[in-house]
PDB file of N, CA and C in Angstrom:
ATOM      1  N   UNK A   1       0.862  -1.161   0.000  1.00  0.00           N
ATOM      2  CA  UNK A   1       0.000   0.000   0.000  1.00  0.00           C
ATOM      3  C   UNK A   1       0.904   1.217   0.000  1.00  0.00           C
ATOM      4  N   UNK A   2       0.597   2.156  -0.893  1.00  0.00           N
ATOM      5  CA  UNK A   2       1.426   3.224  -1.010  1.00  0.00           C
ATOM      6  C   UNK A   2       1.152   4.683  -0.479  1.00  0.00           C
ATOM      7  N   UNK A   3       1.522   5.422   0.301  1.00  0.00           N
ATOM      8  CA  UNK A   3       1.254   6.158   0.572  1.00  0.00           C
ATOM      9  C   UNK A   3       1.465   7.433  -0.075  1.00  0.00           C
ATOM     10  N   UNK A   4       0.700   8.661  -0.665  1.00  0.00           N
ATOM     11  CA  UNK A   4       1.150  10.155  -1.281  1.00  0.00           C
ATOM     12  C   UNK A   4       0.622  11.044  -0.265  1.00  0.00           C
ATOM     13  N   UNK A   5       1.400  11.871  -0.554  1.00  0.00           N
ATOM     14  CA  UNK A   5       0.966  13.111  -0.056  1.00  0.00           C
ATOM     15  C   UNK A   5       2.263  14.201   0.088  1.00  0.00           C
ATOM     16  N   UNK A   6       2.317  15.338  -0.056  1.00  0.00           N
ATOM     17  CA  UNK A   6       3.385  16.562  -0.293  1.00  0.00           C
ATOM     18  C   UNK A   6       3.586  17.043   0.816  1.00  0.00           C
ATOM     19  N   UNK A   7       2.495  16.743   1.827  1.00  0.00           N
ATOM     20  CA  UNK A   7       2.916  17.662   3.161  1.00  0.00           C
ATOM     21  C   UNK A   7       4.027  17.199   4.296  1.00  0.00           C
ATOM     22  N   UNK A   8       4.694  17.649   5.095  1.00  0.00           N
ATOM     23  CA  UNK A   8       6.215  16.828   5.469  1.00  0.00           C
ATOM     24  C   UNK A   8       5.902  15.869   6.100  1.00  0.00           C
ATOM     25  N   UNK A   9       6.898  15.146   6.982  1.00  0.00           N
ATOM     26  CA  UNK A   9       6.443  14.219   7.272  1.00  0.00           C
ATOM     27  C   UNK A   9       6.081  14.003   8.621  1.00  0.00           C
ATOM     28  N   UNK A  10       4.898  12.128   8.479  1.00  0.00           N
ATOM     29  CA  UNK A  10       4.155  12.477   9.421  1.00  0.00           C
ATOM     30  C   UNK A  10       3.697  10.915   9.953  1.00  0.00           C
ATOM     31  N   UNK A  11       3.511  10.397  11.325  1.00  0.00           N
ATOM     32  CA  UNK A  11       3.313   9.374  11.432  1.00  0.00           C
ATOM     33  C   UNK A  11       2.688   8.654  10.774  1.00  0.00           C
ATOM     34  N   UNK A  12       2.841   7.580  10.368  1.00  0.00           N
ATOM     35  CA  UNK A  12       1.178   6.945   9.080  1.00  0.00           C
ATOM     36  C   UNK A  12       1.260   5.694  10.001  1.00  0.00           C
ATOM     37  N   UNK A  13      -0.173   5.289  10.131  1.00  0.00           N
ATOM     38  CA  UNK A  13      -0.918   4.189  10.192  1.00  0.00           C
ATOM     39  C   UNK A  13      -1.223   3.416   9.736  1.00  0.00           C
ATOM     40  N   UNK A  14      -1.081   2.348   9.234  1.00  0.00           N
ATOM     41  CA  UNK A  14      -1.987   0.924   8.681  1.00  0.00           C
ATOM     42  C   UNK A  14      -2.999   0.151   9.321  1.00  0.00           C
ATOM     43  N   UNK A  15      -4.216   0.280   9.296  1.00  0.00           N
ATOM     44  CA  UNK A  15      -5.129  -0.095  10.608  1.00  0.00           C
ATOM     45  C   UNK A  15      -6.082  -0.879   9.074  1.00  0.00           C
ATOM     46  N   UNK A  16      -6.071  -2.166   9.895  1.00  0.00           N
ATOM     47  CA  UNK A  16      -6.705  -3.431   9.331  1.00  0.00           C
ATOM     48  C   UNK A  16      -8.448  -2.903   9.757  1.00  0.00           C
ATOM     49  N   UNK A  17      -9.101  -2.757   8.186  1.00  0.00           N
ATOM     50  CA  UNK A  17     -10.597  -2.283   8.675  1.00  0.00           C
ATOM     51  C   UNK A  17     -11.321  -3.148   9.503  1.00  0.00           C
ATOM     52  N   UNK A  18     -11.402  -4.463   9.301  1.00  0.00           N
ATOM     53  CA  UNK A  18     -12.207  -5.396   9.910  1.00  0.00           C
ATOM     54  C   UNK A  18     -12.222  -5.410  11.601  1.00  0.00           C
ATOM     55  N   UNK A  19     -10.727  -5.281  11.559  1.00  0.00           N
ATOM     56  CA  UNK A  19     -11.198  -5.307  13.577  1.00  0.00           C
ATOM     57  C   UNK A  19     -10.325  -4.084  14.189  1.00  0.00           C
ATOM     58  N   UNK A  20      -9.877  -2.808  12.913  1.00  0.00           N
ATOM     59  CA  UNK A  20      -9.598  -2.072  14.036  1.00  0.00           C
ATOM     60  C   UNK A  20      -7.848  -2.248  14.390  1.00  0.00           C
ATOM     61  N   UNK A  21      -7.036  -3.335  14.293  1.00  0.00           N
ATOM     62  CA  UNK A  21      -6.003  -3.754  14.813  1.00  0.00           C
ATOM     63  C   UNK A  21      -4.899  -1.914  13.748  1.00  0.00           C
ATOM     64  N   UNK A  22      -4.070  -1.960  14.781  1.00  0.00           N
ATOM     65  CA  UNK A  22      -2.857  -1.310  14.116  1.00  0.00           C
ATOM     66  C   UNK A  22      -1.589  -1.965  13.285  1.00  0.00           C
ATOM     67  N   UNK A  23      -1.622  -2.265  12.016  1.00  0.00           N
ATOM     68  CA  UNK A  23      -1.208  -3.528  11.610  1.00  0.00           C
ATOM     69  C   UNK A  23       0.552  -2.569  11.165  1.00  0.00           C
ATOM     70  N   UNK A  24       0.286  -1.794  11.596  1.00  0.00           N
ATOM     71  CA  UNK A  24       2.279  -1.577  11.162  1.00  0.00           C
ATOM     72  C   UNK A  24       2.262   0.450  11.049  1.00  0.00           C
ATOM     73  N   UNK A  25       3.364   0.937  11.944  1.00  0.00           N
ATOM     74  CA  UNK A  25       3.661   2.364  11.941  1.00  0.00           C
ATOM     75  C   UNK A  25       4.543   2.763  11.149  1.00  0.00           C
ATOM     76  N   UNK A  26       4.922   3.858  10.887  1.00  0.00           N
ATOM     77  CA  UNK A  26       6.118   4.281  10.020  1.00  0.00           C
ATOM     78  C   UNK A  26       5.639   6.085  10.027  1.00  0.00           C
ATOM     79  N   UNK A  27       7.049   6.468   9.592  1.00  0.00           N
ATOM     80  CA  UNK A  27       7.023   7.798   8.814  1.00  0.00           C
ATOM     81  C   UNK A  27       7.299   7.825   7.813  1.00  0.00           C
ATOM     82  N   UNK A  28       6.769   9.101   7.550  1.00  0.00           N
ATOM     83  CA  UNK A  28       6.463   9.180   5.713  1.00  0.00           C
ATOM     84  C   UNK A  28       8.092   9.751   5.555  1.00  0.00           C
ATOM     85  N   UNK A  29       8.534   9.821   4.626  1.00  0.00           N
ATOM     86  CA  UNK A  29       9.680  10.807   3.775  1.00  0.00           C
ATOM     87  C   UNK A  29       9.533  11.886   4.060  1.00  0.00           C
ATOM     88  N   UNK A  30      10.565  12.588   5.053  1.00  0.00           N
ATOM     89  CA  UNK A  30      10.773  13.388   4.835  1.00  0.00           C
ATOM     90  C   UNK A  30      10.296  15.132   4.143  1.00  0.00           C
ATOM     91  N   UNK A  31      11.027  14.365   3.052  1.00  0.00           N
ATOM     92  CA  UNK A  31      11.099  15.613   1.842  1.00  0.00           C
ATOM     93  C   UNK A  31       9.643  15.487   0.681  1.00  0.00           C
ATOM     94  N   UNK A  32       9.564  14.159   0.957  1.00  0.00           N
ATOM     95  CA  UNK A  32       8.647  14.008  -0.770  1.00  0.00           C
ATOM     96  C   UNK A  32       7.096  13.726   0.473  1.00  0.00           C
ATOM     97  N   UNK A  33       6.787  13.004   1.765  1.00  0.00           N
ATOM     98  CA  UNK A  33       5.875  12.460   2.207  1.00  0.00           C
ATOM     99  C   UNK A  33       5.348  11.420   1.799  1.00  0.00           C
ATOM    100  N   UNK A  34       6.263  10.799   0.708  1.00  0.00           N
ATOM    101  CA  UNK A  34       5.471   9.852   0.490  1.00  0.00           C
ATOM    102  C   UNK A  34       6.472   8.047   1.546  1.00  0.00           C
ATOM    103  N   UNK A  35       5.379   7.352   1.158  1.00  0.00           N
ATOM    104  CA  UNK A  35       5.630   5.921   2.168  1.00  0.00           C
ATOM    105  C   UNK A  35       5.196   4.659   1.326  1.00  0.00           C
ATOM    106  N   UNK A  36       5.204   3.621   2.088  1.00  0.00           N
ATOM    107  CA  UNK A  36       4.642   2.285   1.156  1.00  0.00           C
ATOM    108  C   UNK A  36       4.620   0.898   2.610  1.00  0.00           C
ATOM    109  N   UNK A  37       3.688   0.720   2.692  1.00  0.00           N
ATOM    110  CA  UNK A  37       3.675  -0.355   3.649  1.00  0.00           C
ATOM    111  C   UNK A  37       3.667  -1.844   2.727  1.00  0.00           C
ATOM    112  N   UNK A  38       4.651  -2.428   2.832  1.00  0.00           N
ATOM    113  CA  UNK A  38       4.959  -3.743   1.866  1.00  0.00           C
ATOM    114  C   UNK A  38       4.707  -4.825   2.735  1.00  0.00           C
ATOM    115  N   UNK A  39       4.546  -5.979   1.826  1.00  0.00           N
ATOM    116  CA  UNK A  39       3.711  -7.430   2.244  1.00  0.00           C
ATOM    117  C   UNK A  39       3.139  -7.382   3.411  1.00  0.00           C
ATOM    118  N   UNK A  40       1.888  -7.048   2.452  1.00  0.00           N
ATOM    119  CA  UNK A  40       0.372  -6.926   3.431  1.00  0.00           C
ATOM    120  C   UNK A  40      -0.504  -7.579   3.086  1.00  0.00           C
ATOM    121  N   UNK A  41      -1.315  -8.271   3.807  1.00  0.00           N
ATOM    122  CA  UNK A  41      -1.996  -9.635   3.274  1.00  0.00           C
ATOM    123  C   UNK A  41      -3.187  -9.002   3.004  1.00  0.00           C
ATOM    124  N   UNK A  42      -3.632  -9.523   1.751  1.00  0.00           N
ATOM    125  CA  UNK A  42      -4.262  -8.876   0.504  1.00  0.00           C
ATOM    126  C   UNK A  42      -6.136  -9.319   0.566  1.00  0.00           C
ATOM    127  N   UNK A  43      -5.788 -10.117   1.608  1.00  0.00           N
ATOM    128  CA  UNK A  43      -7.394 -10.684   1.979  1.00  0.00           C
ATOM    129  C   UNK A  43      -8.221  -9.458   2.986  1.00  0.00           C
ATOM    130  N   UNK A  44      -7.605  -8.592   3.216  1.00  0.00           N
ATOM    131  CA  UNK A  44      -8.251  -7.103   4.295  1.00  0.00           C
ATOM    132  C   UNK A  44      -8.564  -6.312   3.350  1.00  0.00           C
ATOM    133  N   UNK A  45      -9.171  -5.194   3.560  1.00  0.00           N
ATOM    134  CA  UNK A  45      -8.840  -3.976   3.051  1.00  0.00           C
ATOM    135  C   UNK A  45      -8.300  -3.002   4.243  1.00  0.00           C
ATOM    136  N   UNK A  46      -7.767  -1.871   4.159  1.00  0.00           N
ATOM    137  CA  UNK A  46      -7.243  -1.037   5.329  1.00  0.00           C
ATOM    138  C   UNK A  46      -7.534   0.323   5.417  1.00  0.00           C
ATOM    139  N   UNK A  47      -7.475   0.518   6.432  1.00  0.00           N
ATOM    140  CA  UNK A  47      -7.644   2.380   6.588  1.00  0.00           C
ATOM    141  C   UNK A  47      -5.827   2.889   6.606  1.00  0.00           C
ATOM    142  N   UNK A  48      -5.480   3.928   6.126  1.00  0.00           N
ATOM    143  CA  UNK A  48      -4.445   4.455   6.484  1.00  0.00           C
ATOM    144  C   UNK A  48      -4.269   6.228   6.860  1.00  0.00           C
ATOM    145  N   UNK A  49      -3.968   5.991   7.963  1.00  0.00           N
ATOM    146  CA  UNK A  49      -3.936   6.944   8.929  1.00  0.00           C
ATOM    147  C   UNK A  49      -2.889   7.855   9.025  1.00  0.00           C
ATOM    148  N   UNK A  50      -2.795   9.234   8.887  1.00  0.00           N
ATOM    149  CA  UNK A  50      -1.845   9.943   8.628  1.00  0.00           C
ATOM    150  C   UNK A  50      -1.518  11.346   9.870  1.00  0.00           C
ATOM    151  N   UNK A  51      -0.889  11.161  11.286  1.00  0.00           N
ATOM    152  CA  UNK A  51      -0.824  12.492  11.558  1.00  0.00           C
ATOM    153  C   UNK A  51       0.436  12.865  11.925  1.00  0.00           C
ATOM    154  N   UNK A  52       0.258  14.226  11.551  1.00  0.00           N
ATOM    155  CA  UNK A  52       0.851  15.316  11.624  1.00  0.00           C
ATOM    156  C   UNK A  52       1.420  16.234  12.406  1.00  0.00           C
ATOM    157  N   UNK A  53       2.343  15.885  13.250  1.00  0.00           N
ATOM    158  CA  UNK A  53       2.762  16.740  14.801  1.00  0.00           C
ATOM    159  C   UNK A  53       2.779  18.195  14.491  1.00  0.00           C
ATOM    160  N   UNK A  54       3.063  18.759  13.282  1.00  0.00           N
ATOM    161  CA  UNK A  54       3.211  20.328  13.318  1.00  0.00           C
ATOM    162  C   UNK A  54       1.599  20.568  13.045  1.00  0.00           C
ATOM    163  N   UNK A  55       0.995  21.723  14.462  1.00  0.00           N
ATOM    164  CA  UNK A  55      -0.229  21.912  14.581  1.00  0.00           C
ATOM    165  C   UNK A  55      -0.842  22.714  13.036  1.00  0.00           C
ATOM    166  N   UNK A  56      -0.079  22.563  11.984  1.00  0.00           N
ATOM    167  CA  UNK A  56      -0.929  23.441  10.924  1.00  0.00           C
ATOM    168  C   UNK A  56      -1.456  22.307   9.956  1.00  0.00           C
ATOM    169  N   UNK A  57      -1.399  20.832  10.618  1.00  0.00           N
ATOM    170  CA  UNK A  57      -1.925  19.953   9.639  1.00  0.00           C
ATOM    171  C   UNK A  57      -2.722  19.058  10.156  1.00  0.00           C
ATOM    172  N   UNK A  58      -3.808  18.882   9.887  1.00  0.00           N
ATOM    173  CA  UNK A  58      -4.828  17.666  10.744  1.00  0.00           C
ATOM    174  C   UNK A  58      -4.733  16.696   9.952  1.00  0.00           C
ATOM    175  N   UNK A  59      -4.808  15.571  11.085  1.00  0.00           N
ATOM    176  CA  UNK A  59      -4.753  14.490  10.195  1.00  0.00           C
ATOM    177  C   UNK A  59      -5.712  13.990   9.146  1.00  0.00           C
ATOM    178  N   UNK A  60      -4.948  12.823   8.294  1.00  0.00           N
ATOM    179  CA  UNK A  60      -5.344  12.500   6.611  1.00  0.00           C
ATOM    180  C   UNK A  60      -6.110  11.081   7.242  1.00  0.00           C
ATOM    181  N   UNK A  61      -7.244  11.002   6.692  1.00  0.00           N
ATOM    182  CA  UNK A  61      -7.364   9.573   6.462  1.00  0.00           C
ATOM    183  C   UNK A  61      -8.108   9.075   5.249  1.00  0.00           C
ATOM    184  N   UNK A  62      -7.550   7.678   4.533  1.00  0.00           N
ATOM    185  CA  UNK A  62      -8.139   7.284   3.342  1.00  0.00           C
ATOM    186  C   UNK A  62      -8.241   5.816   3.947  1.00  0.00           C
ATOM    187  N   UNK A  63     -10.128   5.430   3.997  1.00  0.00           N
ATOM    188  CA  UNK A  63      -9.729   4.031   3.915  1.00  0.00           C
ATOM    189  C   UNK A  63     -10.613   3.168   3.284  1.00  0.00           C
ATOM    190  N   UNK A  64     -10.692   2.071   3.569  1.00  0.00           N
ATOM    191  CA  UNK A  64     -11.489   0.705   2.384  1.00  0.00           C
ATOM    192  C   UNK A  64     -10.138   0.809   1.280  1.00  0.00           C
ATOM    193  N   UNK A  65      -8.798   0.992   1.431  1.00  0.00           N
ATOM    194  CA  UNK A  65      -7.778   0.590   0.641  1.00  0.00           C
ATOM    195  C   UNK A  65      -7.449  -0.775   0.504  1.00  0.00           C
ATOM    196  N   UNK A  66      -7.441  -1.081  -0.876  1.00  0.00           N
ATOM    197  CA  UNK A  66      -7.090  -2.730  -1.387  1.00  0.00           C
ATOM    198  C   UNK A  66      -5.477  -2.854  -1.637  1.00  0.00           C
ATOM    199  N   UNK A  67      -4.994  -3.737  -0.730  1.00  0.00           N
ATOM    200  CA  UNK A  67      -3.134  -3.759  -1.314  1.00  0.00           C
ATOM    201  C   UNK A  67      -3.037  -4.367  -2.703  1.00  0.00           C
ATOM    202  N   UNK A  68      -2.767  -3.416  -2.988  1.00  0.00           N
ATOM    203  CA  UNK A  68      -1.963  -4.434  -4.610  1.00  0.00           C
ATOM    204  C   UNK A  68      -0.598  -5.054  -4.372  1.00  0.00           C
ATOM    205  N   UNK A  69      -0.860  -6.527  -5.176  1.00  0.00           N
ATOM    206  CA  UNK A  69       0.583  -7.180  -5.221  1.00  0.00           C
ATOM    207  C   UNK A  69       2.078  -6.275  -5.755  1.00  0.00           C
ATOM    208  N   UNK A  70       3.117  -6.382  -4.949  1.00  0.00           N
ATOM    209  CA  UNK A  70       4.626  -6.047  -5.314  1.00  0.00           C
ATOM    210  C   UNK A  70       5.065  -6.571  -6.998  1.00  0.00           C
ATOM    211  N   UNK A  71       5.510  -6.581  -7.900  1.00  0.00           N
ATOM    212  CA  UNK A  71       6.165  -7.800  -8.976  1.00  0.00           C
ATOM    213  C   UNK A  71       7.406  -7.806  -7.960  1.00  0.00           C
ATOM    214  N   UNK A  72       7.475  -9.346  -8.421  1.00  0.00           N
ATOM    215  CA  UNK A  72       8.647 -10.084  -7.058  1.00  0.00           C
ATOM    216  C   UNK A  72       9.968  -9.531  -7.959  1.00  0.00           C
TER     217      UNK A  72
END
């Protein structure tokens, strides 16, 4: 699952829709914001959760996201 976004960076979330679980944290890049949460089992769909410690950005959320397969 790939993450975009231009604004700096910012904790992101992977939260498995079905029960809620926090299935893996990370920060985004830096410079570009963008991220990618890799081998994620493809039978969920997910919410991904995006916040932002500098108070001029509320957090992002996009979810019912489907992982697409990597090419190995």
């Amino acid at each position: 699952i790939e993450t975009h976004k231009t604004d700096p960076a910012g904790e992101v979330r992977l939260v498995r829709d079905i029960d809620g679980k926090v299935i893996r944290e990370e920060w985004s890049d830096p410079t570009t914001g963008e991220g990618a949460f890799e081998d994620v089992d493809e039978n969920y769909t997910y919410s991904v959760i995006a916040i932002y410690p500098s108070a001029d950005f509320r957090a992002v959320i996009a979810d019912r996201i489907e992982p697409e397969g990597y090419p190995g």
